[in-house]
N, C-alpha and C. Protein backbone atom coordinates (compact mmCIF):
# COMPACT_ATOMS: atom_id res chain seq x y z
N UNK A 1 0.85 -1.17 0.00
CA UNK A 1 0.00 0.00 0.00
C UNK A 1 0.89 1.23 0.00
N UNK A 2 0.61 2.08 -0.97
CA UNK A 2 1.54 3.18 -0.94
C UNK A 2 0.30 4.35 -0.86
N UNK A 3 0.89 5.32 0.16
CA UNK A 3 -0.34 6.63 0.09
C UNK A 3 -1.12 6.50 1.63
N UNK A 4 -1.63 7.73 1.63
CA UNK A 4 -2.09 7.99 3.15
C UNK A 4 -2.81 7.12 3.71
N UNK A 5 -2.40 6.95 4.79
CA UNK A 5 -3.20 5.26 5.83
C UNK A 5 -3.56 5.83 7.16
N UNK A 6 -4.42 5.58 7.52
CA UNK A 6 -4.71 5.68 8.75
C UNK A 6 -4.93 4.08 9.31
N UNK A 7 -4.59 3.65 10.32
CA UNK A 7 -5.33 3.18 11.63
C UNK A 7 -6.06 3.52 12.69
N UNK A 8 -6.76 3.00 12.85
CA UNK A 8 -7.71 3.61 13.91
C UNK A 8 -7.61 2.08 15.48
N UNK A 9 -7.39 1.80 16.14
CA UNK A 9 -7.11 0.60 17.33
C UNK A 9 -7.36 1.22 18.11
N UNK A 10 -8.16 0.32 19.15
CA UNK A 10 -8.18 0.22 20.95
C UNK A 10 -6.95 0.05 21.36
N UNK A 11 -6.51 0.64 22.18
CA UNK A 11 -5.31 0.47 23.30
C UNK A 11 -5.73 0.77 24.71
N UNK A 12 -5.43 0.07 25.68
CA UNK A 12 -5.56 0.35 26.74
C UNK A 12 -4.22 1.22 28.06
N UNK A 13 -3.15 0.96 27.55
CA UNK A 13 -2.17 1.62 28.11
C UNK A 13 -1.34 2.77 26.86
N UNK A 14 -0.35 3.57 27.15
CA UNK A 14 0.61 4.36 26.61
C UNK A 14 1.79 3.31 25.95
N UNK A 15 2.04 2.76 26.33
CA UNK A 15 3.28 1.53 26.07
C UNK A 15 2.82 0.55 24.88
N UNK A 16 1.92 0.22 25.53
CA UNK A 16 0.75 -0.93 23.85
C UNK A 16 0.70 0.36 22.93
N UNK A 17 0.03 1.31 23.13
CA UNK A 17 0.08 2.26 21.84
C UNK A 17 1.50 2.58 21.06
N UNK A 18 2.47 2.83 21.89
CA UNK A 18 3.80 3.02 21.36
C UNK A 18 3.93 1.38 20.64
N UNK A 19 3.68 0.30 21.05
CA UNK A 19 4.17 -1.03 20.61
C UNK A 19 3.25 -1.23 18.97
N UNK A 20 2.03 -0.67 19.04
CA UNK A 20 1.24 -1.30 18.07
C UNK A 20 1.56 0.10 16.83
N UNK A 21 1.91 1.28 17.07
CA UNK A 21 2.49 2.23 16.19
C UNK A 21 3.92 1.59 15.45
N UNK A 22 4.59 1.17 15.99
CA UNK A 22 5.88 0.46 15.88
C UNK A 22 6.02 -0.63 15.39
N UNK A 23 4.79 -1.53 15.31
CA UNK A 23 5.07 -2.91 14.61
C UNK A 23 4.68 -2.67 13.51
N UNK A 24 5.36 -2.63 12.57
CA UNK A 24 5.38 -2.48 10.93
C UNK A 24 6.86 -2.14 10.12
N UNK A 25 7.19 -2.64 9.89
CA UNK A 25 8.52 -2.11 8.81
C UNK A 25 8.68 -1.02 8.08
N UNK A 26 7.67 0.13 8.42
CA UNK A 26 7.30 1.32 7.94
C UNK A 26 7.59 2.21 8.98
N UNK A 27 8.37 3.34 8.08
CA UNK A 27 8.49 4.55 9.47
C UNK A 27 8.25 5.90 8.27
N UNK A 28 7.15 6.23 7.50
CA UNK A 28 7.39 7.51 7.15
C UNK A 28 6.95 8.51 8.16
N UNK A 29 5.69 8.44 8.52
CA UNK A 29 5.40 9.46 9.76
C UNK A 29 4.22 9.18 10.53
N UNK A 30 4.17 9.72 11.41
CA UNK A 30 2.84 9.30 12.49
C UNK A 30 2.31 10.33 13.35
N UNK A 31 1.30 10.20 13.72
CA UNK A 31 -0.01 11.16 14.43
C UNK A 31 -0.23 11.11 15.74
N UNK A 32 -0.09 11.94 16.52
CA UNK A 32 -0.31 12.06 18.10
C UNK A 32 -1.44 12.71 18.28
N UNK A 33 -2.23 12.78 18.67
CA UNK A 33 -3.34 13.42 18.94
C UNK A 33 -3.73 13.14 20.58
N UNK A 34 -3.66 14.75 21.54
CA UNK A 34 -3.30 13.95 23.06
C UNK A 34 -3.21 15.62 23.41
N UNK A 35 -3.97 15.99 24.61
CA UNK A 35 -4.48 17.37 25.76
C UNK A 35 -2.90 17.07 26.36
N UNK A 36 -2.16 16.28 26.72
CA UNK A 36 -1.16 16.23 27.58
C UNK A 36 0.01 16.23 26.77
N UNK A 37 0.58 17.09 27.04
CA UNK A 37 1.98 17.89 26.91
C UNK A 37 3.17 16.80 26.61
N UNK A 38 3.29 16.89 28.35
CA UNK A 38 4.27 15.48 28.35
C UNK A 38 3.69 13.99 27.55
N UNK A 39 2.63 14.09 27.81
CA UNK A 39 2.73 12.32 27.05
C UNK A 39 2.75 12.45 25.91
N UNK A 40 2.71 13.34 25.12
CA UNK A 40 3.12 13.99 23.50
C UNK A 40 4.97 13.63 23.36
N UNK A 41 5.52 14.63 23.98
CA UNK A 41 6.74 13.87 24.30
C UNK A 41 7.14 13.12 24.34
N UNK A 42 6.82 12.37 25.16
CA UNK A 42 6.99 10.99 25.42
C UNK A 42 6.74 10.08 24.36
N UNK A 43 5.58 9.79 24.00
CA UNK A 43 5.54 9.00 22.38
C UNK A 43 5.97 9.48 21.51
N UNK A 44 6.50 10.89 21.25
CA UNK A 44 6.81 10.62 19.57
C UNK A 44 8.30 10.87 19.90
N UNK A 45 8.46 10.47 21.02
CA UNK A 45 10.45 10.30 21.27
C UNK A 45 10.74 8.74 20.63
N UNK A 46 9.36 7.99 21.34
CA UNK A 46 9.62 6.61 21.13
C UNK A 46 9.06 6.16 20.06
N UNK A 47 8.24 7.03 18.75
CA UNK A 47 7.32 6.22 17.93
C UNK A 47 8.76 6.48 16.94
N UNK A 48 8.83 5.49 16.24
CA UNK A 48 10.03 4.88 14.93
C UNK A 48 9.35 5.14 13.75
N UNK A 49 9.17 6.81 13.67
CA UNK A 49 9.23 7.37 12.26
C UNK A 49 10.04 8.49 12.02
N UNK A 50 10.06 9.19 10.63
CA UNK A 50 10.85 10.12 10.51
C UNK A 50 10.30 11.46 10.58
N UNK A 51 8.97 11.39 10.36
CA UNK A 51 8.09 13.01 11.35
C UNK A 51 6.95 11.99 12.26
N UNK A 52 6.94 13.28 13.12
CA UNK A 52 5.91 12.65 14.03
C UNK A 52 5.23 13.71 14.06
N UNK A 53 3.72 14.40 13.58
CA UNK A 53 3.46 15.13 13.89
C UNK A 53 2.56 15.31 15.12
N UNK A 54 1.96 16.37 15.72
CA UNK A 54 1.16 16.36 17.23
C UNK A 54 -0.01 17.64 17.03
N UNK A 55 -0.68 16.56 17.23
CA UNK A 55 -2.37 17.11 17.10
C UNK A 55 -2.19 18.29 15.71
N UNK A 56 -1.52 17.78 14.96
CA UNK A 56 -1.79 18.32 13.14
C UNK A 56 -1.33 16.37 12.30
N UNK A 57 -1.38 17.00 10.95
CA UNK A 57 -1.08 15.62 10.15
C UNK A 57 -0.94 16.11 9.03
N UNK A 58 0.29 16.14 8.03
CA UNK A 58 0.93 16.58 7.05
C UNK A 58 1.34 18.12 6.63
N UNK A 59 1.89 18.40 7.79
CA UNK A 59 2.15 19.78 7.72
C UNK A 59 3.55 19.66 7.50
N UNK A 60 4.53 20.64 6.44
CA UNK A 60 6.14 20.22 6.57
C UNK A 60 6.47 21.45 6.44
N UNK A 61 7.77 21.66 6.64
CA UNK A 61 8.52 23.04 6.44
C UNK A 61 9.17 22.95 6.03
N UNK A 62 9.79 23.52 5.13
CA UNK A 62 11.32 23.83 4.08
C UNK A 62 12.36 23.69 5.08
N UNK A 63 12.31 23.68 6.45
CA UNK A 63 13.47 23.93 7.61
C UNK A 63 13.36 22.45 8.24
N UNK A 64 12.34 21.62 8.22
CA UNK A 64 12.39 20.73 8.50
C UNK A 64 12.81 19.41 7.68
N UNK A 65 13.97 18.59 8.43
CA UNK A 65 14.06 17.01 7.84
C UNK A 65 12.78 16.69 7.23
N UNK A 66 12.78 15.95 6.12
CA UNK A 66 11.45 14.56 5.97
C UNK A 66 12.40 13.93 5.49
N UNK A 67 11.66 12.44 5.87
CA UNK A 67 11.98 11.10 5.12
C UNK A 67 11.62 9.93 6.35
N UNK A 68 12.17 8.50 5.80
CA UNK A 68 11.27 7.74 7.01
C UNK A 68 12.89 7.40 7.70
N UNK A 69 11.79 6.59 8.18
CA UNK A 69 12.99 5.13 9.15
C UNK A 69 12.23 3.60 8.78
N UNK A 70 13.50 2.75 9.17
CA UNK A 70 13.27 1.67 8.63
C UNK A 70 12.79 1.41 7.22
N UNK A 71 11.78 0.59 6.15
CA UNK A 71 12.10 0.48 4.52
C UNK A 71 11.18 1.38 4.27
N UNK A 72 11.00 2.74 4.86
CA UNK A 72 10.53 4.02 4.51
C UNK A 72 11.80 4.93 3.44
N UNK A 73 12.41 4.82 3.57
CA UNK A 73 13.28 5.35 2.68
C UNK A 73 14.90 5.51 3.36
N UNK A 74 16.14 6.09 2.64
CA UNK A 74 17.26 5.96 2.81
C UNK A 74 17.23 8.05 3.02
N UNK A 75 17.81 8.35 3.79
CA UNK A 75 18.31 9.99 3.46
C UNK A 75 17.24 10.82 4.09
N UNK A 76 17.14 12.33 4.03
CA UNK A 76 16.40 13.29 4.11
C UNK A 76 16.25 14.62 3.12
N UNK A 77 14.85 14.36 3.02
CA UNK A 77 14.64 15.78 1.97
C UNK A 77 14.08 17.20 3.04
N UNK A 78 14.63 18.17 2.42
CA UNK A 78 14.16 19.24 3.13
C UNK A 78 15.30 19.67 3.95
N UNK A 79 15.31 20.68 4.60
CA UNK A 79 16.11 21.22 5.61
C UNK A 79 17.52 20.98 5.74
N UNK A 80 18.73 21.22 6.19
CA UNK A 80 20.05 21.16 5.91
C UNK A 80 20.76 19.56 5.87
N UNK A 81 19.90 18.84 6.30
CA UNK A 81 20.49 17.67 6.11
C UNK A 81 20.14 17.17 4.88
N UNK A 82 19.03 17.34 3.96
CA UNK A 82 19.02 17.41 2.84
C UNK A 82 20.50 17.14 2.33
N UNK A 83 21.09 18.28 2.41
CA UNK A 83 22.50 18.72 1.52
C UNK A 83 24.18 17.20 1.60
N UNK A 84 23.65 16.85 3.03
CA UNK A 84 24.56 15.74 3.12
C UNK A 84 24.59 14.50 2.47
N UNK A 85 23.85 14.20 1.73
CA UNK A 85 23.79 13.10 0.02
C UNK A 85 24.62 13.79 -0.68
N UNK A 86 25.13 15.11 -0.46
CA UNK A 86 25.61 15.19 -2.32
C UNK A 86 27.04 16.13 -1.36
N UNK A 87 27.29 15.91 0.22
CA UNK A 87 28.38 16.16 0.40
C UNK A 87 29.55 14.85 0.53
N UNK A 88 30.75 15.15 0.72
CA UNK A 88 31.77 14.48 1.02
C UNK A 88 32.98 14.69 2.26
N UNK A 89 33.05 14.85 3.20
CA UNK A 89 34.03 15.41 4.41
C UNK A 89 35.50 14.93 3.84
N UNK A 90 36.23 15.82 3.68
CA UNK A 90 37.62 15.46 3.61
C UNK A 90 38.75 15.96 4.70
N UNK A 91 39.12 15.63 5.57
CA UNK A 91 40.52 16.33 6.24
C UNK A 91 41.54 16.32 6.03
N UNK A 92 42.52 17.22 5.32
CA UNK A 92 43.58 17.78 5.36
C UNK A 92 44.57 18.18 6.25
N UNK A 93 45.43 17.42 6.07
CA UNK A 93 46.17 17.79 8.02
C UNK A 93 47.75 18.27 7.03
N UNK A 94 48.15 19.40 7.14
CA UNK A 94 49.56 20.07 6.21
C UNK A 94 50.01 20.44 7.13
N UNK A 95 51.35 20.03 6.78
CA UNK A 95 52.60 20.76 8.20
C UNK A 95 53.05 21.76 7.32
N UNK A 96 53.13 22.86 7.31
CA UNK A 96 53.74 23.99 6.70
C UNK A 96 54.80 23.80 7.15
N UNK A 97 55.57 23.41 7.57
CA UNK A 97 57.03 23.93 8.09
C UNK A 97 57.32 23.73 9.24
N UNK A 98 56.75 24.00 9.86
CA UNK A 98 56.38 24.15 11.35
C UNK A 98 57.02 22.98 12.13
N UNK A 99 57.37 22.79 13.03
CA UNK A 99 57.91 21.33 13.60
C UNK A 99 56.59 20.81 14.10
N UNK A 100 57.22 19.60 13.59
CA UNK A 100 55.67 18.71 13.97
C UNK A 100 55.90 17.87 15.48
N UNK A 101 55.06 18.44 16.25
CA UNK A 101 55.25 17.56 17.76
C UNK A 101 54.66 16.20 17.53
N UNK A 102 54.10 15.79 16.96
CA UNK A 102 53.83 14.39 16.83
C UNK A 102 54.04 13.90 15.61
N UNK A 103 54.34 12.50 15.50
CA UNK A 103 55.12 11.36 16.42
C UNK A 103 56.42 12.09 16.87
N UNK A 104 56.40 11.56 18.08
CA UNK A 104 57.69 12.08 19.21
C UNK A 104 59.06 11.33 18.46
């Protein structure tokens, strides 16, 4: 199934809800909907996607990461990590001249 899904499940605790959000091999994004602050927190620290949004659902920002976790996808579009697919880190370490204190 590709394209917007909802579930709708009974849960009786915070922990089963985090467990039954989580069982799937899918992490593009997921929905909190919840009056309490902290327990907002709290689940979308622990729900295994790559947005989590809270009490909204498909809202994104040019400043924000997207992409998933797990066989949701590889990388991030959007926001500065975007840019790290098409970078490369190189370090250069040059002794000008200078005496080099290491190796002794």
């Amino acid at each position: 199934i590709f394209g917007p899904v909802i579930c709708v499940g009974k849960f009786e605790t915070e922990e089963e809800a985090i467990d039954l959000a989580n069982d799937t091999p899918y992490g593009l994004g997921a929905a909190i909907y919840s009056n309490d602050g902290g327990q907002c927190i709290r689940v979308s620290a622990r729900i295994d996607a790559g947005t989590v949004w809270i009490n909204q659902y498909g809202v994104l920002s040019n400043q924000s990461p997207f992409g998933g976790y797990k066989m949701s996808g590889i990388g991030r579009e959007l926001g500065s990590q975007a840019l790290s697919g098409y970078l490369e880190t190189k370090s250069v370490l040059w002794n000008v001249g200078e005496q080099a204190y290491w190796p002794l």
